[in-house]
N, C-alpha and C. Protein backbone atom coordinates (compact mmCIF):
# COMPACT_ATOMS: atom_id res chain seq x y z
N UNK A 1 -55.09 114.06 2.65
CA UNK A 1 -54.69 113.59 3.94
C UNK A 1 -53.41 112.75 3.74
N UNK A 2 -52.77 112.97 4.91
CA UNK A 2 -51.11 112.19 4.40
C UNK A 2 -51.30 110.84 4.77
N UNK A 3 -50.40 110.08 4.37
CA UNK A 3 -50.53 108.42 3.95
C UNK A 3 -50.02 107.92 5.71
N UNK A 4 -50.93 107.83 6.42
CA UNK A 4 -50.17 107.87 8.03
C UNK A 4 -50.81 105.96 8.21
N UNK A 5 -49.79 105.82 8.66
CA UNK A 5 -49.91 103.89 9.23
C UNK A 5 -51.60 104.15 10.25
N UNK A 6 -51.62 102.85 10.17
CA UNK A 6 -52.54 102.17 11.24
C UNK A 6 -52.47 101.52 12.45
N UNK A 7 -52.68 102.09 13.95
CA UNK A 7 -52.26 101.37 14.82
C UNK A 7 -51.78 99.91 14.67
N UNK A 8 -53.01 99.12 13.82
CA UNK A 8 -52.50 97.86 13.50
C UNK A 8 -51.60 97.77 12.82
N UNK A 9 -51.06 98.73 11.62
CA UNK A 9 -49.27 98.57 11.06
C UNK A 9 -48.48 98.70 12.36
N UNK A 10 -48.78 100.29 12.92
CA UNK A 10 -47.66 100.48 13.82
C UNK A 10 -47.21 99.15 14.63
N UNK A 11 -48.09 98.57 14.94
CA UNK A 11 -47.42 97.20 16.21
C UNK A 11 -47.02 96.37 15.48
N UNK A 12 -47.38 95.84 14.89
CA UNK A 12 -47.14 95.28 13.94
C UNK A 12 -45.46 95.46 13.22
N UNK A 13 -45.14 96.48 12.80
CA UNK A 13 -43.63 97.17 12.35
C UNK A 13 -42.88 97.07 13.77
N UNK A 14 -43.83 97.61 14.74
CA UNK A 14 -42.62 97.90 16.12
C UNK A 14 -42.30 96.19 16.62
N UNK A 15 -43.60 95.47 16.33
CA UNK A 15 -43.07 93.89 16.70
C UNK A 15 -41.82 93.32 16.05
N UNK A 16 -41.79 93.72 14.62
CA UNK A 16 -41.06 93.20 13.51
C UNK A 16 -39.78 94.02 14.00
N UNK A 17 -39.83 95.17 14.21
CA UNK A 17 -38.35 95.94 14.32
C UNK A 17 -37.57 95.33 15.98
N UNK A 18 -38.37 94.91 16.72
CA UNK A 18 -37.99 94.26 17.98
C UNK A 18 -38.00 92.41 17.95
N UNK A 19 -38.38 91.93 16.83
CA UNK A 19 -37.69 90.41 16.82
C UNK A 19 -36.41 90.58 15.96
N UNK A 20 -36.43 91.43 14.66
CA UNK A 20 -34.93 91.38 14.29
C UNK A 20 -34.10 91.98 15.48
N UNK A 21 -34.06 93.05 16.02
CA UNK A 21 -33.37 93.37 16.98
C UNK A 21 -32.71 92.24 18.16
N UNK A 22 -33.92 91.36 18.79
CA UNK A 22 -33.59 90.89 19.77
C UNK A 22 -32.86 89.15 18.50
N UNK A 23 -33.15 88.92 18.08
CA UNK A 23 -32.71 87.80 17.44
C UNK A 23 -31.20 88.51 16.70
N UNK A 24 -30.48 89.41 16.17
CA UNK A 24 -29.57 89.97 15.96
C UNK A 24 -28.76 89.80 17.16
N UNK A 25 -29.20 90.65 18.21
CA UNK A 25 -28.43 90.90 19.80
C UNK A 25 -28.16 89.34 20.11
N UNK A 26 -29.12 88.72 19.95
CA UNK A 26 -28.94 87.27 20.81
C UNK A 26 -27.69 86.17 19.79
N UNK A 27 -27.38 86.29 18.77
CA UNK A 27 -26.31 85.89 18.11
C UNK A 27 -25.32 86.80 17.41
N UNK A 28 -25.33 87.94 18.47
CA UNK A 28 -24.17 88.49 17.72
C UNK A 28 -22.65 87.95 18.41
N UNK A 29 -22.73 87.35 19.35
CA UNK A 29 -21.08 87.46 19.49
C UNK A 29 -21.49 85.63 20.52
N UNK A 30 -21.10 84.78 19.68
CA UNK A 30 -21.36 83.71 19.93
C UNK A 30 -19.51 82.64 20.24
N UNK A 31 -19.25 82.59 21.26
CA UNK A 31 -17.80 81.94 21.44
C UNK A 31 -18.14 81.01 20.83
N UNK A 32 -16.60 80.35 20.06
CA UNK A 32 -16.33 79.06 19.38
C UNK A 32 -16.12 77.96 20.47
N UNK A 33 -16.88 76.77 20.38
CA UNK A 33 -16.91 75.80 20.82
C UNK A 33 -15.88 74.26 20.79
N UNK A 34 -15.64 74.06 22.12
CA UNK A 34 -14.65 73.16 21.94
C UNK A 34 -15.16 71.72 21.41
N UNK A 35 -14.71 70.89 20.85
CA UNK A 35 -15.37 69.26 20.37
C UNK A 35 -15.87 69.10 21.52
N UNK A 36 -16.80 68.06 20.78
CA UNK A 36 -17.61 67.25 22.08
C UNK A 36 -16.61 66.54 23.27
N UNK A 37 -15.79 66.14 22.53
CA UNK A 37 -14.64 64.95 22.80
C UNK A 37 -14.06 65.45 23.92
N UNK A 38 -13.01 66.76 23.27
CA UNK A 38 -12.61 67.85 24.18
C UNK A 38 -13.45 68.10 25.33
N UNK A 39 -14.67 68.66 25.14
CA UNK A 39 -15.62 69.14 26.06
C UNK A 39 -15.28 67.29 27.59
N UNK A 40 -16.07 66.74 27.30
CA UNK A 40 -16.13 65.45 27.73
C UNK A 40 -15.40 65.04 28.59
N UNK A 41 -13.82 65.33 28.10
CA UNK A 41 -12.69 65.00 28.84
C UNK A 41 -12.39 65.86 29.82
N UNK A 42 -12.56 67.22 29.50
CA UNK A 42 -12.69 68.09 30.57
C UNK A 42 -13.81 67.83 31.72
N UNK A 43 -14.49 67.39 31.48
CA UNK A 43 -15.84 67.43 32.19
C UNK A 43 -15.75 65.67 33.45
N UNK A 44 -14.08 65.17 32.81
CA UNK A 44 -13.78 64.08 33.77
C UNK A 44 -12.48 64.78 35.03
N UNK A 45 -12.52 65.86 34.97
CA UNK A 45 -12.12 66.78 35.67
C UNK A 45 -10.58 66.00 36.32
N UNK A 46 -9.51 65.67 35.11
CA UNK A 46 -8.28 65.07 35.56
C UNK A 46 -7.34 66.22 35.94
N UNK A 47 -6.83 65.24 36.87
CA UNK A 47 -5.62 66.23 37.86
C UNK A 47 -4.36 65.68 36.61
N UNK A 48 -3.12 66.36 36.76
CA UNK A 48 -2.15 66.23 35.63
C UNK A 48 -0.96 66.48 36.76
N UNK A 49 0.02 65.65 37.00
CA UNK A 49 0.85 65.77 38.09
C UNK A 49 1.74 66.45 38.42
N UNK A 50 2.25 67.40 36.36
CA UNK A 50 3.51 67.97 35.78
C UNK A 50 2.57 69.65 36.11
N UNK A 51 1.04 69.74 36.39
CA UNK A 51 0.81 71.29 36.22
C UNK A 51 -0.43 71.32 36.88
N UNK A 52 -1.22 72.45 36.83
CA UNK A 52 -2.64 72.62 37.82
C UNK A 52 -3.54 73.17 36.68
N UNK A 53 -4.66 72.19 37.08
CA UNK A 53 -5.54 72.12 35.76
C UNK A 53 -6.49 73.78 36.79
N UNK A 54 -6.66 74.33 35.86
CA UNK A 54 -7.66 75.72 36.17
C UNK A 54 -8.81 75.48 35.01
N UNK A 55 -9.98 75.43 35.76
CA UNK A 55 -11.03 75.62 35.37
C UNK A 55 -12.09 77.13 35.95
N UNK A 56 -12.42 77.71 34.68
CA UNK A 56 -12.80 79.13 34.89
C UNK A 56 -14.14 78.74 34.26
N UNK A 57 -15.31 79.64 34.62
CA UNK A 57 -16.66 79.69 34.06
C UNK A 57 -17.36 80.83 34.11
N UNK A 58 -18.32 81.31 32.84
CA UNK A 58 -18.47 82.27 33.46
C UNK A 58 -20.12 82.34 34.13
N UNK A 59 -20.28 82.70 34.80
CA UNK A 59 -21.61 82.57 36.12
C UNK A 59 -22.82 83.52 35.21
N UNK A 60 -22.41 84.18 33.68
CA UNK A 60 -24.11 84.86 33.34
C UNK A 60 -24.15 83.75 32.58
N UNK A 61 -26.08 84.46 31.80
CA UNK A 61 -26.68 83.33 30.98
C UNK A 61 -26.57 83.50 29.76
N UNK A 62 -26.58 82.37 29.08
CA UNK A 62 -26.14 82.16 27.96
C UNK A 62 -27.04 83.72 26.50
N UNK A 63 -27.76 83.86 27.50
CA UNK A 63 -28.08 85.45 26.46
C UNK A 63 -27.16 86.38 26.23
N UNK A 64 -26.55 86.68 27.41
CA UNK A 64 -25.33 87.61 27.45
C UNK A 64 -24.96 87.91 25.79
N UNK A 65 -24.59 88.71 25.01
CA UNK A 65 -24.03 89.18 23.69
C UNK A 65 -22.89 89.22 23.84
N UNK A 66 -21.79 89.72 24.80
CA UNK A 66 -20.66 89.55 24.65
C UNK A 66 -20.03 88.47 25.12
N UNK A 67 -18.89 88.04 24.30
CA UNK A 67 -18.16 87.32 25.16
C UNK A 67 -17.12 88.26 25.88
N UNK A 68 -16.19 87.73 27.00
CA UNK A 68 -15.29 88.78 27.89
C UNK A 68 -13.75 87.54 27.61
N UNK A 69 -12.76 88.52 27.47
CA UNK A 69 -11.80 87.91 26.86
C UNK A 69 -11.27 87.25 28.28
N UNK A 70 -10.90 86.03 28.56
CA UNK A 70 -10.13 85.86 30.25
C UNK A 70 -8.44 86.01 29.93
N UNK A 71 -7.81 86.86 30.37
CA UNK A 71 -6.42 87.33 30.71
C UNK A 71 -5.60 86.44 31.63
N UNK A 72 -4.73 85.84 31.47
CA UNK A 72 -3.80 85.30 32.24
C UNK A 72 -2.58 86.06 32.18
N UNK A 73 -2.02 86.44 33.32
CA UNK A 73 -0.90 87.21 33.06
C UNK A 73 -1.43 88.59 32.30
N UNK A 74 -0.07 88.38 31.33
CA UNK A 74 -1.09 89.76 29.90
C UNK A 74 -1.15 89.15 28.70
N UNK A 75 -1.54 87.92 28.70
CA UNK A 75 -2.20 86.56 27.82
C UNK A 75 -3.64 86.39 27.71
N UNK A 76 -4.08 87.05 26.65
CA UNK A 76 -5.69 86.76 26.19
C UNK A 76 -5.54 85.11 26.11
N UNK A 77 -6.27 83.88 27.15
CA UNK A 77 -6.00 82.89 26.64
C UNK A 77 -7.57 82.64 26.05
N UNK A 78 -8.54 82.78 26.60
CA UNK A 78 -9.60 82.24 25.75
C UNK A 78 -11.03 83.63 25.97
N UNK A 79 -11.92 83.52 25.37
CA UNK A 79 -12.84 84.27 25.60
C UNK A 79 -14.37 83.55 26.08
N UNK A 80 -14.80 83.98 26.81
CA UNK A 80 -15.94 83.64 27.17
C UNK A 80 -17.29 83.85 27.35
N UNK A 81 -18.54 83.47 27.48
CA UNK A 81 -19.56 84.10 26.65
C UNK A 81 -20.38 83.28 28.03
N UNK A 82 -21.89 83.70 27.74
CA UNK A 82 -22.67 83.53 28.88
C UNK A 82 -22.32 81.57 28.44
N UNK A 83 -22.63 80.74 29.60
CA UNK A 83 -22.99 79.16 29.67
C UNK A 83 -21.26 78.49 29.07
N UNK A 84 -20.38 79.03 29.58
CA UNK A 84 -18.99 78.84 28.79
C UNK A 84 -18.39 78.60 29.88
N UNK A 85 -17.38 77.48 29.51
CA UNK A 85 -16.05 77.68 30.82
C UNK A 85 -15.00 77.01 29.84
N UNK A 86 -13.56 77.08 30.27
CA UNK A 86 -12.17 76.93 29.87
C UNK A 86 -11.68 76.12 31.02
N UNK A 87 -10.40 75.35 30.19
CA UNK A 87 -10.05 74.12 31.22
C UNK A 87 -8.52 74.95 30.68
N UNK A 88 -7.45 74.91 31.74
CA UNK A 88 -5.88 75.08 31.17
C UNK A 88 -5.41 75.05 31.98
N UNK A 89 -3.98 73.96 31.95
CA UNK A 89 -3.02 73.53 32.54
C UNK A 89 -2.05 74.54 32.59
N UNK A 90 -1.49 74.91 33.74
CA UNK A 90 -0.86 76.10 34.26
C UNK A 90 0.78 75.44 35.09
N UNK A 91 1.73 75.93 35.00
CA UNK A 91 3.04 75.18 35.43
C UNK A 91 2.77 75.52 36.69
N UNK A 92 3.45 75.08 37.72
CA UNK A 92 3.08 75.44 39.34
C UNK A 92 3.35 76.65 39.56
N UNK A 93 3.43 77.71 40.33
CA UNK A 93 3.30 79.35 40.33
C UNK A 93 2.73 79.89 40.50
N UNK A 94 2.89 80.90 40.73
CA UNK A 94 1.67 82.37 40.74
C UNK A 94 1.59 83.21 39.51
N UNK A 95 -0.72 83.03 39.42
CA UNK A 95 -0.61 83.96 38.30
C UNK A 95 -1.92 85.02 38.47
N UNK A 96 -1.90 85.88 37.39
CA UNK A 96 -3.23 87.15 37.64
C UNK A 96 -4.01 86.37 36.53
N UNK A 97 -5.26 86.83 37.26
CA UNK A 97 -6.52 86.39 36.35
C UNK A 97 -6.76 87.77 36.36
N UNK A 98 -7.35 88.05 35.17
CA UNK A 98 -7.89 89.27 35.30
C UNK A 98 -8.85 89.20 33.64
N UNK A 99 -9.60 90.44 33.48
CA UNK A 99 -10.31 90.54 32.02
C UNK A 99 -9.41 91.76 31.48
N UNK A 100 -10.22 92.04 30.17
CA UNK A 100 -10.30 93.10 29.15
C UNK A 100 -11.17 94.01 29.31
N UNK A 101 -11.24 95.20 29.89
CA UNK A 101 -12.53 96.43 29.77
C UNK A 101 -12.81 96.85 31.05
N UNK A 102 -13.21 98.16 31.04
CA UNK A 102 -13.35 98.75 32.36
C UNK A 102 -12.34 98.60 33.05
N UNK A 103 -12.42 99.71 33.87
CA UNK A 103 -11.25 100.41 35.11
C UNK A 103 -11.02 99.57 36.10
N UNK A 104 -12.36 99.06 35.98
CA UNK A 104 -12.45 98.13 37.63
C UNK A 104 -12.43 96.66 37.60
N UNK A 105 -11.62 95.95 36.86
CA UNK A 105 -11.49 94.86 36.91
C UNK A 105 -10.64 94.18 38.39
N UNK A 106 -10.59 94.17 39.43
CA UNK A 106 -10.22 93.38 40.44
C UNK A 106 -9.51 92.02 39.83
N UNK A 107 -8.04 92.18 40.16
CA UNK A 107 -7.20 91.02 39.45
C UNK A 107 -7.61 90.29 40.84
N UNK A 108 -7.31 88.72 40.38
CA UNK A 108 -7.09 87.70 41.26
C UNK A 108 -5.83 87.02 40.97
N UNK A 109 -5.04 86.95 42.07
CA UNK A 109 -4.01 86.45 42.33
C UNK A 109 -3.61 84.99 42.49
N UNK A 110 -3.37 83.92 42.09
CA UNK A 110 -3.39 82.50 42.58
C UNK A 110 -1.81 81.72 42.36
N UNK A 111 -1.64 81.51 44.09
CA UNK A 111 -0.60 80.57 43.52
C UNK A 111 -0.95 78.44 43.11
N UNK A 112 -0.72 78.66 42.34
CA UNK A 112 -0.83 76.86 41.80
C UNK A 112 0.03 75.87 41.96
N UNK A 113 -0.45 74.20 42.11
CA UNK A 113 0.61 73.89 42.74
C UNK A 113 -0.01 72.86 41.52
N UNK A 114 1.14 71.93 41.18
CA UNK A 114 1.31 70.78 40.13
C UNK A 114 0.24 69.86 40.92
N UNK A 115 -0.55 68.77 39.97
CA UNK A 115 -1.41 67.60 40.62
C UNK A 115 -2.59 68.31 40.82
N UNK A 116 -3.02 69.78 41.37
CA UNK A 116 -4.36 70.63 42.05
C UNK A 116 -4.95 70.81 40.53
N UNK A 117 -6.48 70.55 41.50
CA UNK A 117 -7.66 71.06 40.23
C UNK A 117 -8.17 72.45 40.77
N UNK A 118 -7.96 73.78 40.68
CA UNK A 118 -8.78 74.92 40.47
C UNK A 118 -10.20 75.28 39.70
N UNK A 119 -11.12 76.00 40.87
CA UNK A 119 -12.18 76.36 39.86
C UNK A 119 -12.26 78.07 40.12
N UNK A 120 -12.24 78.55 39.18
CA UNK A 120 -12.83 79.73 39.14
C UNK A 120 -14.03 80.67 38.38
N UNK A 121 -14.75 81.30 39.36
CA UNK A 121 -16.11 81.83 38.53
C UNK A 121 -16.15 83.22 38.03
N UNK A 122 -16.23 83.41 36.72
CA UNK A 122 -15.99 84.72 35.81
C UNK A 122 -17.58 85.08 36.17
N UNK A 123 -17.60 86.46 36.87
CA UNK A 123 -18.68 87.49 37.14
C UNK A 123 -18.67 88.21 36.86
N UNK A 124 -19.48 88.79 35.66
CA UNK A 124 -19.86 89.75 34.85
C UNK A 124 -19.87 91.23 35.59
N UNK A 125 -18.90 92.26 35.41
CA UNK A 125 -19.03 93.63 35.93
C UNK A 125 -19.58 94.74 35.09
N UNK A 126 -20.67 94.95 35.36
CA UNK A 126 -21.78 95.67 34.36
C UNK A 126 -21.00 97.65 34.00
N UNK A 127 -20.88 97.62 33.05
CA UNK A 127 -20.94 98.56 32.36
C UNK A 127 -21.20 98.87 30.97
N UNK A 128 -20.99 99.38 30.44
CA UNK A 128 -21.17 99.70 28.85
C UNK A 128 -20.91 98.28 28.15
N UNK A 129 -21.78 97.42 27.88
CA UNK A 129 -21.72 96.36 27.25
C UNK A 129 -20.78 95.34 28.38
N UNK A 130 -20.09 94.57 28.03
CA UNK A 130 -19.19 94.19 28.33
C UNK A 130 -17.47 95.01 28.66
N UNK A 131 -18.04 96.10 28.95
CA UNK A 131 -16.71 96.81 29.18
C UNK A 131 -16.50 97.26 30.21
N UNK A 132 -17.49 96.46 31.07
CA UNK A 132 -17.80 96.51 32.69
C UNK A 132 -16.51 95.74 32.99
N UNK A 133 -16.07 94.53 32.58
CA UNK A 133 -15.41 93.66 32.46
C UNK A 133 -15.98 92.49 33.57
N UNK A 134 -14.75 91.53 34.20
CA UNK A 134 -15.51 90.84 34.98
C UNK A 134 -14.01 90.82 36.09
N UNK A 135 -14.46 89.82 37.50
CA UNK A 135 -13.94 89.65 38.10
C UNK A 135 -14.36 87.97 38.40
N UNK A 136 -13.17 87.41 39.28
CA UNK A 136 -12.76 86.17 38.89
C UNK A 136 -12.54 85.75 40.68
N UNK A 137 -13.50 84.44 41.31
CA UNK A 137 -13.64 84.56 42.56
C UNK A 137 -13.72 82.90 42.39
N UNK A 138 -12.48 82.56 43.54
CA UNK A 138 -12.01 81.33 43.69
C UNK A 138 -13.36 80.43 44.06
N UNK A 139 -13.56 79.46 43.69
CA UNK A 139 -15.06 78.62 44.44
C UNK A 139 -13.96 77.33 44.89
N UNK A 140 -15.30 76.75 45.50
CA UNK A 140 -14.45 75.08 46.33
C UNK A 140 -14.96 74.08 44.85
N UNK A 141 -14.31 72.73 45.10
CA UNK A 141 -14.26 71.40 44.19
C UNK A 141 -15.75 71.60 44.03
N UNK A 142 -16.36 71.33 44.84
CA UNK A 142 -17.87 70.97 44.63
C UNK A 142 -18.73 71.71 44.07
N UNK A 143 -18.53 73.23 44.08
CA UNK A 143 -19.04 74.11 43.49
C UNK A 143 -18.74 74.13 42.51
N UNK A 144 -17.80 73.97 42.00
CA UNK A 144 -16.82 74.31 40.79
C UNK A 144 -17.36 73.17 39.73
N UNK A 145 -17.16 71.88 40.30
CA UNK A 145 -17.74 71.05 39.30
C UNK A 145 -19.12 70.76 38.92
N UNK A 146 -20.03 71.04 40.08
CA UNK A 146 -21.14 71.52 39.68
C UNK A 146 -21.73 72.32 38.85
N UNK A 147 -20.80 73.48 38.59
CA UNK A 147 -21.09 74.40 37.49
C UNK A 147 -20.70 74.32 36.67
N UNK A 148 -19.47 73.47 35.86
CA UNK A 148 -18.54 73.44 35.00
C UNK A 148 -19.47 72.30 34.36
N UNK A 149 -20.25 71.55 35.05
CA UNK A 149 -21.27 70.57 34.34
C UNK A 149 -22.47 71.02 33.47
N UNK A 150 -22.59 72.12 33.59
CA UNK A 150 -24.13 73.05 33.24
C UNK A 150 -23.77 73.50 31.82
N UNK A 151 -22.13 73.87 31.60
CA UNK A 151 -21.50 74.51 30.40
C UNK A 151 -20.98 74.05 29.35
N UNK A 152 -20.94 74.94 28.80
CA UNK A 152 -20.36 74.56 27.19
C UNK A 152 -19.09 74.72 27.20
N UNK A 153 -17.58 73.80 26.47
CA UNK A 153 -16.41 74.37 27.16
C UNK A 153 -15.86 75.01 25.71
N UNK A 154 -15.04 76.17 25.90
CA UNK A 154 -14.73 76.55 24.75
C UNK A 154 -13.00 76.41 24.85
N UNK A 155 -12.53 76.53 22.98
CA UNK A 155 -11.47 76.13 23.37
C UNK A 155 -9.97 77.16 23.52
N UNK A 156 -9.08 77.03 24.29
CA UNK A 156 -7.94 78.12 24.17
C UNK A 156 -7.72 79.00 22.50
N UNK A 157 -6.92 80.51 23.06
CA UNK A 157 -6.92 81.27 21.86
C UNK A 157 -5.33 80.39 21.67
N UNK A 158 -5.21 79.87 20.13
CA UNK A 158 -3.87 79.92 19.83
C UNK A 158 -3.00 81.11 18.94
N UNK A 159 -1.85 81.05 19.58
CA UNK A 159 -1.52 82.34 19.16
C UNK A 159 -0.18 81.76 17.70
């Protein structure tokens, strides 16, 4: 008779093959974190008189596996991951927010004015992983800082 498992192996193996799995998935793509310090100061949400502070977040949960790169212009400035937001001072002007992936990313347009605090919420657009991409939807002060309180802030890509 051939050497065949035991229901009790089988669950047993299928348990084991589904905690490495889900513990793999759940730290595979983990954004780098800004200092506490950093974090902190952002989180005193200062206006800057010379530019317009933009604060972006992104609205999934921190399970999410990918992070989604946020595009300014055609400037990867930071990437973001579920429970994440970015703080960056922007000269007064108009600029595109937009992501990396998928067809259907819906740019957002914003003009900025020097002294203004911006919030914006990064919403996950479901497709093939993260290649759904996301779209980027202006919120008010109160919303904005409400949520930007819940997160972890990560810090700009330097190039």
């Amino acid at each position: 008779m051939p050497n065949t498992p035991t229901p009790q192996a089988s669950n047993k193996l299928q348990a084991l093959v589904t905690l490495i799995f889900l513990f793999s998935v759940g730290c595979a793509d983990t954004p780098p974190l800004a200092s506490s310090r950093d974090e902190s100061s952002a989180k005193g949400f200062p206006a800057n008189p010379e530019r317009a502070m933009v604060y972006i977040y992104a609205d999934f949960a921190p399970i999410h596996t990918h992070n989604i790169p946020v595009v300014i212009g055609t400037q990867i400035v930071a990437q973001l991951g579920g429970g994440t937001f970015l703080l960056t001072g922007l000269a007064p002007g108009k600029y595109t927010f937009t992501s990396v992936g998928g067809a259907n990313n819906p740019p957002l347009t914003l003009n900025v004015q020097a002294g203004r605090v911006y919030f914006l919420r990064m919403h996950q657009l479901w497709g093939y992983g993260y290649l759904g991409g996301a779209e980027y939807i202006a919120v008010n002060e109160s919303e904005g800082k409400k949520e930007v309180l819940k997160r972890r802030r990560v810090p700009l890509v330097t190039n």
